[in-house]
Protein backbone atom coordinates (compact mmCIF):
# COMPACT_ATOMS: atom_id res chain seq x y z
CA UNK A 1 0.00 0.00 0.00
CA UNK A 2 1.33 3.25 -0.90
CA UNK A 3 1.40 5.85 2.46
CA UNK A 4 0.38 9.19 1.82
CA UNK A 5 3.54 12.12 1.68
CA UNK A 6 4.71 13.88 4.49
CA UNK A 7 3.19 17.46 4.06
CA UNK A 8 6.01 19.62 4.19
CA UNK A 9 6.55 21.87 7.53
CA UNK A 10 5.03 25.34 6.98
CA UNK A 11 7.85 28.07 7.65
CA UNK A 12 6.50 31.22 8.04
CA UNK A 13 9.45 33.67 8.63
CA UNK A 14 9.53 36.10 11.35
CA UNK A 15 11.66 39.42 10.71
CA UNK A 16 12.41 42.39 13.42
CA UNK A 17 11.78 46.05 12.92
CA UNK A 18 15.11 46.28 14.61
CA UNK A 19 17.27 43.55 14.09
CA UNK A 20 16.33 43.18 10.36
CA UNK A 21 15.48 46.52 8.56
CA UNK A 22 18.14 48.29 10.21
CA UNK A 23 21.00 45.69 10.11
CA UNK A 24 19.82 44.49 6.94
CA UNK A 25 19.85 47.99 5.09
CA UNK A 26 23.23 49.13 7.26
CA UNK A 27 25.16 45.87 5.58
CA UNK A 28 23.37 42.74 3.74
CA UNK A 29 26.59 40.62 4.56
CA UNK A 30 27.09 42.37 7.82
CA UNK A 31 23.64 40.95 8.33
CA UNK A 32 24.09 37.64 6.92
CA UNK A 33 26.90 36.67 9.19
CA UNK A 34 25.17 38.00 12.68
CA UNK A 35 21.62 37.62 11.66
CA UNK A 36 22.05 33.67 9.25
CA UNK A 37 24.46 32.57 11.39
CA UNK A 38 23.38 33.74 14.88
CA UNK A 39 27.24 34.56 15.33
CA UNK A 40 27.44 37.52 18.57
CA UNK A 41 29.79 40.34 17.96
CA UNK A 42 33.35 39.60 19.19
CA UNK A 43 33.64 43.24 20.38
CA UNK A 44 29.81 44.13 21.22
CA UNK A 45 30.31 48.06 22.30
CA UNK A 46 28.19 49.26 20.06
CA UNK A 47 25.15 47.63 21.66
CA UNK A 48 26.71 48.54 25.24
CA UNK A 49 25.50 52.06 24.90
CA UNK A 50 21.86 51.38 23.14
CA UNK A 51 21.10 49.09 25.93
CA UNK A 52 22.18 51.37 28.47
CA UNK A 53 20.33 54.11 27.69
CA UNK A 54 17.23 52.47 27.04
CA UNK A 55 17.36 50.23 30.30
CA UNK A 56 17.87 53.71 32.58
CA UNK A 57 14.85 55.22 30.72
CA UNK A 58 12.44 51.81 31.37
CA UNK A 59 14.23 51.82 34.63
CA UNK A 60 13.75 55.20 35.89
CA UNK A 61 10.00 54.98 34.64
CA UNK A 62 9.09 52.16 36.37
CA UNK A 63 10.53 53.92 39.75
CA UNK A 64 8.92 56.87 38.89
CA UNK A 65 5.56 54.93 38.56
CA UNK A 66 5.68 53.02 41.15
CA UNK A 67 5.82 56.37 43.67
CA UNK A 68 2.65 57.66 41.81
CA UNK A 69 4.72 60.72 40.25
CA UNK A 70 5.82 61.87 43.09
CA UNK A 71 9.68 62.07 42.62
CA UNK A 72 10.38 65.38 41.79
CA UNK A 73 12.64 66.40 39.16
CA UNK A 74 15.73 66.92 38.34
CA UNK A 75 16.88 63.58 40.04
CA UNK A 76 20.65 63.55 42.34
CA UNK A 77 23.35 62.55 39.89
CA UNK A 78 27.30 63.24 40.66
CA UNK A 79 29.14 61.83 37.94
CA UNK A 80 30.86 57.86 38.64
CA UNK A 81 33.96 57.36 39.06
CA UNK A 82 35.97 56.20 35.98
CA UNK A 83 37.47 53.06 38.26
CA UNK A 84 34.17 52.29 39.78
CA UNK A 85 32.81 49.53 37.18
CA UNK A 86 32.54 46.67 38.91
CA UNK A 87 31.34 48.59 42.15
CA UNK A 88 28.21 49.39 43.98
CA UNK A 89 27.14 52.55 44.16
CA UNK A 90 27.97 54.53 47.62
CA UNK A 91 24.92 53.41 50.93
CA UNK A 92 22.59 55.57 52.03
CA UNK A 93 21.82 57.15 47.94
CA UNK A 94 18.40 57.56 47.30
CA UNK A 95 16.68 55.42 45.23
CA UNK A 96 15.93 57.62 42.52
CA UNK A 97 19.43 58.73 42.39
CA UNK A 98 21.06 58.41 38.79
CA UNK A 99 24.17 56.10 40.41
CA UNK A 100 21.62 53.63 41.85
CA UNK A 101 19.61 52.91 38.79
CA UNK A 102 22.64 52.36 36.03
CA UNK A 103 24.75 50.05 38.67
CA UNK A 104 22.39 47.03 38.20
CA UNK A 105 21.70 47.90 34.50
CA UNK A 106 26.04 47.65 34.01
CA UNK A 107 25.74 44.50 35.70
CA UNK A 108 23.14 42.50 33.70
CA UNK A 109 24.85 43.87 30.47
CA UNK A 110 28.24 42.61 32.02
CA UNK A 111 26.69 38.73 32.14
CA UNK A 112 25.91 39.20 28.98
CA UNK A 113 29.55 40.22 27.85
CA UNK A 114 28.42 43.74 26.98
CA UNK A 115 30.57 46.66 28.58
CA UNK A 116 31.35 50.37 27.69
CA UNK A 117 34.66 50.71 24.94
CA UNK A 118 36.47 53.02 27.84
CA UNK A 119 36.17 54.89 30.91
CA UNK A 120 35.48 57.96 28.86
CA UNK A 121 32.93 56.68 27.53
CA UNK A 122 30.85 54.98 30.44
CA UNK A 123 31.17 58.75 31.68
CA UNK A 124 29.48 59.68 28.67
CA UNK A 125 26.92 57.42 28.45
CA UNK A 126 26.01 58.28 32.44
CA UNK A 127 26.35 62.15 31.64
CA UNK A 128 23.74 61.30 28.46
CA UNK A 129 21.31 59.18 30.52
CA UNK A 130 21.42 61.98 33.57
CA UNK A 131 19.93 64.63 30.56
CA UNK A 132 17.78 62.43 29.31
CA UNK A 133 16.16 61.43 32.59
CA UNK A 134 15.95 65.26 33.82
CA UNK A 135 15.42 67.22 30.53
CA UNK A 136 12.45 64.58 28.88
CA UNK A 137 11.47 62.77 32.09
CA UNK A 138 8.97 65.40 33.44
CA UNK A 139 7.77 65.99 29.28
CA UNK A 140 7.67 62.20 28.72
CA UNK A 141 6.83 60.53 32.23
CA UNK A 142 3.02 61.92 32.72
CA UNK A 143 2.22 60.76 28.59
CA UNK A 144 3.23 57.17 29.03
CA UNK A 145 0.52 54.29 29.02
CA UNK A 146 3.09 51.35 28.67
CA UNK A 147 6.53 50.82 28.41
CA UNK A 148 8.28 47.89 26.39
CA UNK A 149 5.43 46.85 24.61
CA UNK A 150 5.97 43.82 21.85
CA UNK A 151 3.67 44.26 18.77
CA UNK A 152 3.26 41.44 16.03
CA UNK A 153 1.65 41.47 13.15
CA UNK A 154 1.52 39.33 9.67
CA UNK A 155 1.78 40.41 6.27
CA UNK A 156 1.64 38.79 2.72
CA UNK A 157 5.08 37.57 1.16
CA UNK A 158 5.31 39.99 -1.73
CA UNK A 159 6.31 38.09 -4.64
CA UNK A 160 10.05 38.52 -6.18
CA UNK A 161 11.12 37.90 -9.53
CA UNK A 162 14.02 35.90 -9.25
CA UNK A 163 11.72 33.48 -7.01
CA UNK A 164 9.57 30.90 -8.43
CA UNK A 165 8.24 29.48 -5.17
CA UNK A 166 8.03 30.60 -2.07
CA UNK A 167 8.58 29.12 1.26
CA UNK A 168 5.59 30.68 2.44
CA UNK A 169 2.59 33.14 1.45
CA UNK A 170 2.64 35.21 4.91
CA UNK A 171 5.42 36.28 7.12
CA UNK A 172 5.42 37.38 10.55
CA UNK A 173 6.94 40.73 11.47
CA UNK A 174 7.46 41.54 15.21
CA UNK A 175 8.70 44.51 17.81
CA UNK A 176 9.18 45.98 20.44
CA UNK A 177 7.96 49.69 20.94
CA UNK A 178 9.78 51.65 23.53
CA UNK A 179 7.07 54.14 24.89
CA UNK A 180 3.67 54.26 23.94
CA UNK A 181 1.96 57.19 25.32
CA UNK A 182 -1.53 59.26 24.81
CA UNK A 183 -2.00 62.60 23.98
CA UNK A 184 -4.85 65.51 23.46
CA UNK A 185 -5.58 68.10 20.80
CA UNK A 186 -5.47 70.01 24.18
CA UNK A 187 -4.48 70.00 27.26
CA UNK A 188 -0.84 69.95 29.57
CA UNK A 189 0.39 73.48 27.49
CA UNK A 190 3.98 74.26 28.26
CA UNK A 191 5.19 69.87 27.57
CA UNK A 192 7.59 69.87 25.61
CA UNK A 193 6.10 66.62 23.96
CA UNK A 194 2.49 67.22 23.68
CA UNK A 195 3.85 70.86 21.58
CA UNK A 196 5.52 69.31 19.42
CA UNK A 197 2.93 66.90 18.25
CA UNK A 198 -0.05 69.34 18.21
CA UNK A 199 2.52 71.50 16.22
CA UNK A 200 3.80 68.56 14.13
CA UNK A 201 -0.20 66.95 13.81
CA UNK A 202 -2.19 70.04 13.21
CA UNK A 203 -5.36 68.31 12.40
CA UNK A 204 -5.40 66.08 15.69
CA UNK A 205 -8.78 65.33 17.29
CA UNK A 206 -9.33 64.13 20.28
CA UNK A 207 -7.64 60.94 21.98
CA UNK A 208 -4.35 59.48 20.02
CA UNK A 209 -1.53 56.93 21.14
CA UNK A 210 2.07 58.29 20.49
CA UNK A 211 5.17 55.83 19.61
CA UNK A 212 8.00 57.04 21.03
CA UNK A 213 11.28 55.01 20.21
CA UNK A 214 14.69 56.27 22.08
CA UNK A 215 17.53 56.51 19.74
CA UNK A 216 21.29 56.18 21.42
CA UNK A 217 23.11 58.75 18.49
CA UNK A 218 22.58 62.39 17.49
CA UNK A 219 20.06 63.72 15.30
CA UNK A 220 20.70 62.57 11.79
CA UNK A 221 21.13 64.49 8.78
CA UNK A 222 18.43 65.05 5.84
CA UNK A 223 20.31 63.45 3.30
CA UNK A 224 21.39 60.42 5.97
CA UNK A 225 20.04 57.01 5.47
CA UNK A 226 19.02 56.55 9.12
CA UNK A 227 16.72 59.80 8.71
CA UNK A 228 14.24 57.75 5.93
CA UNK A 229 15.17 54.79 8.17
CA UNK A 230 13.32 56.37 11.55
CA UNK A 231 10.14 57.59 9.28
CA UNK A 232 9.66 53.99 8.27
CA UNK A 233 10.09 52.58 12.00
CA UNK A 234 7.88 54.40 13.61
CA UNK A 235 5.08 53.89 10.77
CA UNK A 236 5.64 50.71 10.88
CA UNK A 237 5.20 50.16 14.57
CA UNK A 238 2.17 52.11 14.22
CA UNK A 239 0.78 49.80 11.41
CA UNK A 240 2.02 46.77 14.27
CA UNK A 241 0.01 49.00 16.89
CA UNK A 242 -3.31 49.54 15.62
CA UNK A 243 -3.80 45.98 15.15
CA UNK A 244 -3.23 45.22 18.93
CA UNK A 245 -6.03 44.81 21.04
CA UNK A 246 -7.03 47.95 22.99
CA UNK A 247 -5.14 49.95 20.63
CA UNK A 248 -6.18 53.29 19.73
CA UNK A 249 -5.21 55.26 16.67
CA UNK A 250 -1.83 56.42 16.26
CA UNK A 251 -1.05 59.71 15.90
CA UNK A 252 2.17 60.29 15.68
CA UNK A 253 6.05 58.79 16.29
CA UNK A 254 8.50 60.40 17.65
CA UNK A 255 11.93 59.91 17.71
CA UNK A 256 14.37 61.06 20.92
CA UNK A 257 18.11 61.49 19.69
CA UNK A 258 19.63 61.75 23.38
CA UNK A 259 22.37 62.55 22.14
CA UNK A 260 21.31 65.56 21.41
CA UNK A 261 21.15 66.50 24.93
CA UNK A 262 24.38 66.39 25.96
CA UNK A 263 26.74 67.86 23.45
CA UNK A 264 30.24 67.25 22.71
CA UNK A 265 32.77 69.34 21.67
CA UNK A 266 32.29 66.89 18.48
CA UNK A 267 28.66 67.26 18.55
CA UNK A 268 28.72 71.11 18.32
CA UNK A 269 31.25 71.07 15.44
CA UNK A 270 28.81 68.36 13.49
CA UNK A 271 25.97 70.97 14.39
CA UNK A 272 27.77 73.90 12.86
CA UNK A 273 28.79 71.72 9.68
CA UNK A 274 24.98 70.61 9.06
CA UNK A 275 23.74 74.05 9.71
CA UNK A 276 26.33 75.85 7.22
CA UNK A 277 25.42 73.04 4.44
CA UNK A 278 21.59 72.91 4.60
CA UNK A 279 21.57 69.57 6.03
CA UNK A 280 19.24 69.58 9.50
CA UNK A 281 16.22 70.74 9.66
CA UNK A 282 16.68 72.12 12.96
CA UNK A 283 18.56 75.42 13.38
CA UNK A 284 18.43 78.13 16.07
CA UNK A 285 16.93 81.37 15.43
CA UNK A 286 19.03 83.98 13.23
CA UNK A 287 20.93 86.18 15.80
CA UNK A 288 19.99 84.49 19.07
CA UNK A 289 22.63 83.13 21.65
CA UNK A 290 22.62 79.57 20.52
CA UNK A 291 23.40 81.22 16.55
CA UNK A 292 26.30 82.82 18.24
CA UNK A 293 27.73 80.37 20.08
CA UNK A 294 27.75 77.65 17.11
CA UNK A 295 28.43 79.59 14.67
CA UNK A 296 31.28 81.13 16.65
CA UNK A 297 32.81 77.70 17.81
CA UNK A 298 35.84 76.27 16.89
CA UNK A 299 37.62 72.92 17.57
CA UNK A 300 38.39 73.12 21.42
CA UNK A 301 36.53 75.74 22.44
CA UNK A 302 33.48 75.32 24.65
CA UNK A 303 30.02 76.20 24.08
CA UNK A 304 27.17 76.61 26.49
CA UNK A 305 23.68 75.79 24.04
CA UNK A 306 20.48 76.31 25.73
CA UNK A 307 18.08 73.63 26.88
CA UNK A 308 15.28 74.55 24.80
CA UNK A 309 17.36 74.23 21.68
CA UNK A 310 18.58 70.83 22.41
CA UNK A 311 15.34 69.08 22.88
CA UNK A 312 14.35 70.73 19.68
CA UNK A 313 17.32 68.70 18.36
CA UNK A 314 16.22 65.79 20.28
CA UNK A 315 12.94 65.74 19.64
CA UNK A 316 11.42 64.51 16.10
CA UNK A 317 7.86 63.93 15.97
CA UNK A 318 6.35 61.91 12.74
CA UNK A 319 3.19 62.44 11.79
CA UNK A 320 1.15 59.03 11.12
CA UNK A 321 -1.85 58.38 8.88
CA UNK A 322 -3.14 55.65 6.50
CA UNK A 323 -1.05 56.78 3.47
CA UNK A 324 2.34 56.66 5.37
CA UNK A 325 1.72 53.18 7.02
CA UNK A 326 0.73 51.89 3.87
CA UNK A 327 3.96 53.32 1.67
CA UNK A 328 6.33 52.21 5.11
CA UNK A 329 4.68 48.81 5.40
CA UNK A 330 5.24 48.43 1.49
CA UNK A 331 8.88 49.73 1.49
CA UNK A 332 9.05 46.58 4.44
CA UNK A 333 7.50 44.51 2.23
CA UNK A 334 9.54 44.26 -0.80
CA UNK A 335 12.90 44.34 1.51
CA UNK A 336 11.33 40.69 2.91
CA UNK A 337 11.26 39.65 -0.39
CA UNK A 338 14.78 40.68 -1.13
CA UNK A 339 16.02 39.04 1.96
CA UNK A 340 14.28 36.37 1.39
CA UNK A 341 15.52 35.97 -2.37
CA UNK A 342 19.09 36.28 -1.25
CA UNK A 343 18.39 33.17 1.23
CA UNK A 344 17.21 30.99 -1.62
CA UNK A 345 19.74 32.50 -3.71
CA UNK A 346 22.87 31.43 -0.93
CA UNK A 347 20.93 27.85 -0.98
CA UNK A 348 21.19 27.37 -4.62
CA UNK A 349 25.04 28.78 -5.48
CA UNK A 350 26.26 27.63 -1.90
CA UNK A 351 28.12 30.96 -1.46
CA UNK A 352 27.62 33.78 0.75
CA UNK A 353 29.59 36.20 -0.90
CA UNK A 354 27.77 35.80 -3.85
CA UNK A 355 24.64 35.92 -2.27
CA UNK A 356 25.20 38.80 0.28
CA UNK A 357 26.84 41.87 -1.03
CA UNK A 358 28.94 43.73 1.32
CA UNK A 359 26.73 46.99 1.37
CA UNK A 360 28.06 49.40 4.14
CA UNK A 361 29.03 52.85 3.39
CA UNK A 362 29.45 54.04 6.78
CA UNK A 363 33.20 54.39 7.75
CA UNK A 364 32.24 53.74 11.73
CA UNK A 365 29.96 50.85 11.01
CA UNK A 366 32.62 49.29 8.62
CA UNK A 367 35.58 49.99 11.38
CA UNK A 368 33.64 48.23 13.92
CA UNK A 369 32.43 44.97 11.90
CA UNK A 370 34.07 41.58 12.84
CA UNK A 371 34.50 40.78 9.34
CA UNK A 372 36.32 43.90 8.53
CA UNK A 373 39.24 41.60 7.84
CA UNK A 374 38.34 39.96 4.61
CA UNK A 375 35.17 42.31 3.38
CA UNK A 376 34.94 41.93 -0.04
CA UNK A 377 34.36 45.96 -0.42
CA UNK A 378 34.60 47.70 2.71
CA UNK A 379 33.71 51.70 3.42
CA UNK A 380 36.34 53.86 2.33
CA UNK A 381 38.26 55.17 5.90
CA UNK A 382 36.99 52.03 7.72
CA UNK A 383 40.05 51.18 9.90
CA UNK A 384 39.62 49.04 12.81
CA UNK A 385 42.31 50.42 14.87
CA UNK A 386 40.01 53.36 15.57
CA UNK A 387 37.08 51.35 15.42
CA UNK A 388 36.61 51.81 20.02
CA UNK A 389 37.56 55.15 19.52
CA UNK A 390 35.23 58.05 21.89
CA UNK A 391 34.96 61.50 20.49
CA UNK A 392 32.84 62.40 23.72
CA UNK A 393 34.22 65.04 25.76
């Protein structure tokens, strides 16, 4: 008697907002090698910082929370010690204190082999988290509904042409939003958060949720790939919302470059460059103390830029409606099918080079990368002996 066939397993692949749009449009064979072959970064600083900053922000939330809003801002911060690593914070700190919530956070990325690439810049990363905390907390705090919150979601496979079947006719795409937050066409005048979204959503009615997604870098240039690349997060994550239950419609995300709020003697050159070429959108206003003082900069001298200028910097807000989810959730589309063309692609020629172009224009990226060694066609400037180099001051 002839037994029927073993139906075939059905795969339905699951791609990250995160750990596959971004990686896979910073380097396809960057991707391939951490992403295919679930190798971990040799040298993972680059996630060190990320992970910091987002764990004191869920941290100090959480705390805040959990005394009903009562912890005043700003919160007690004196800046670490460069030798104190592996040590506990001083007794008798409050609780709320800046030293007492990054301690554990160093420790649980230390078990997981992540650390800070110096001294210099743990400092920085405390000194970034500190104006972050103080400067959004009391904007931010009072909006937030939920914090951490996974979305998932399913979408067709969009056919590609160089495939002739298809492992599957759906795949699953997944995240994790940061902050999701409500706001009012009125109400709480004077947050800085709430402005800039009435400003930024001038036809907002009533009730809306508000993505909010930290972002450990500064504010990226017009003509920079991550600036498209944050637009199509944050609609995406809304598309990923508004199919959750309970969810209500998504007005807005809104992107917070910390880094922003703490300049460097780096940052303020970059900010003068931009400004002099056309390339932010955000600029002071013409004759006003922060034009002066970056205009008037130069390498090593200091410059003292107001607070209301730097969460301007910091603080993107992207409008959301039908038409943008539905050209960001397309754009997401047809880079799954790519992906998963170059998958079949490695299967058939047995060959990652061939199948995975090495894609990465960014010198830092490239200086960084594990594979840096034998890239086929690395960025011009990538050099890894400058790749744990900190040009915080």
């Amino acid at each position: 008697m002839e037994l029927d066939r073993k139906r075939p397993d059905h795969v339905v692949p699951e791609y990250s907002l995160t750990g596959d749009l971004l990686s896979y449009s910073r380097c396809h064979l960057q991707y391939r090698y951490y992403n295919g072959s679930a190798l971990p970064p040799s040298r993972p600083v680059q996630l060190w910082y990320g992970e910091f900053i987002h764990g004191m922000m869920e941290a100090a939330y959480r705390l805040w929370a959990a005394n009903g809003g009562a912890l005043q801002f700003p919160w007690p911060y004196e800046p670490v010690r460069p030798d104190s690593r592996r040590e506990p914070p001083p007794e008798g700190l409050a609780a709320h204190d800046i030293r007492m919530l990054g301690w554990p956070i160093e420790q649980v990325l230390a078990l997981e082999g992540k650390q800070a690439r110096s001294r210099r810049a743990r400092l920085s990363a405390y000194r970034r988290a500190e104006a972050a905390l103080n400067l959004l907390g009391p904007h931010l705090f009072p909006l937030i509904s939920a914090a951490e919150q996974k979305v998932l979601g399913t979408r067709p496979l969009q056919s590609h042409e160089r495939i002739t079947e298809p492992r599957s006719s759906r795949y699953a795409l997944r995240g994790v939003i940061d902050v999701l937050g409500g706001v009012t066409a009125v109400g709480q005048p004077g947050n800085v958060i709430t402005d800039a979204v009435r400003e930024g959503c001038p036809d907002l009615d009533g009730e809306a949720e508000i993505i909010v997604d930290y972002k450990g870098a500064g504010r990226p240039t017009l003509t920079d790939d991550h600036w498209g690349l944050g637009k199509w997060q944050v609609q995406t994550y809304a598309w990923l919302r508004e199919r959750q239950p309970g969810a209500k419609r998504v007005a807005a995300g809104i992107l917070i470059y910390v880094n922003e709020l703490s300049l460097s003697a780096a940052d303020i050159g970059r900010i003068q460059h931009e400004i002099r070429h056309g390339l932010t959108d955000v600029t002071p206003p013409h004759g006003s103390s922060d034009d002066y003082q970056i205009n008037a900069w130069t390498p090593g001298a200091r410059a003292s830029i107001s607070e209301a200028f730097r969460l301007k910097r910091a603080v993107r807000v992207i409008p959301v409606d039908e038409a943008s989810k539905d050209e960001a959730t397309r754009a997401f589309d047809r880079l799954v099918a790519e992906i998963e063309y170059r998958v079949l692609h490695e299967a058939t020629v047995g060959h990652i080079g061939q199948a995975w172009p090495a894609s990465c224009t960014d010198r830092n990226t490239c200086s960084a990368c594990d594979f840096l060694s034998f890239c086929p066609n690395p960025a011009d400037g990538a050099d890894p002996v400058h790749a744990d180099d900190e040009d915080v001051a």
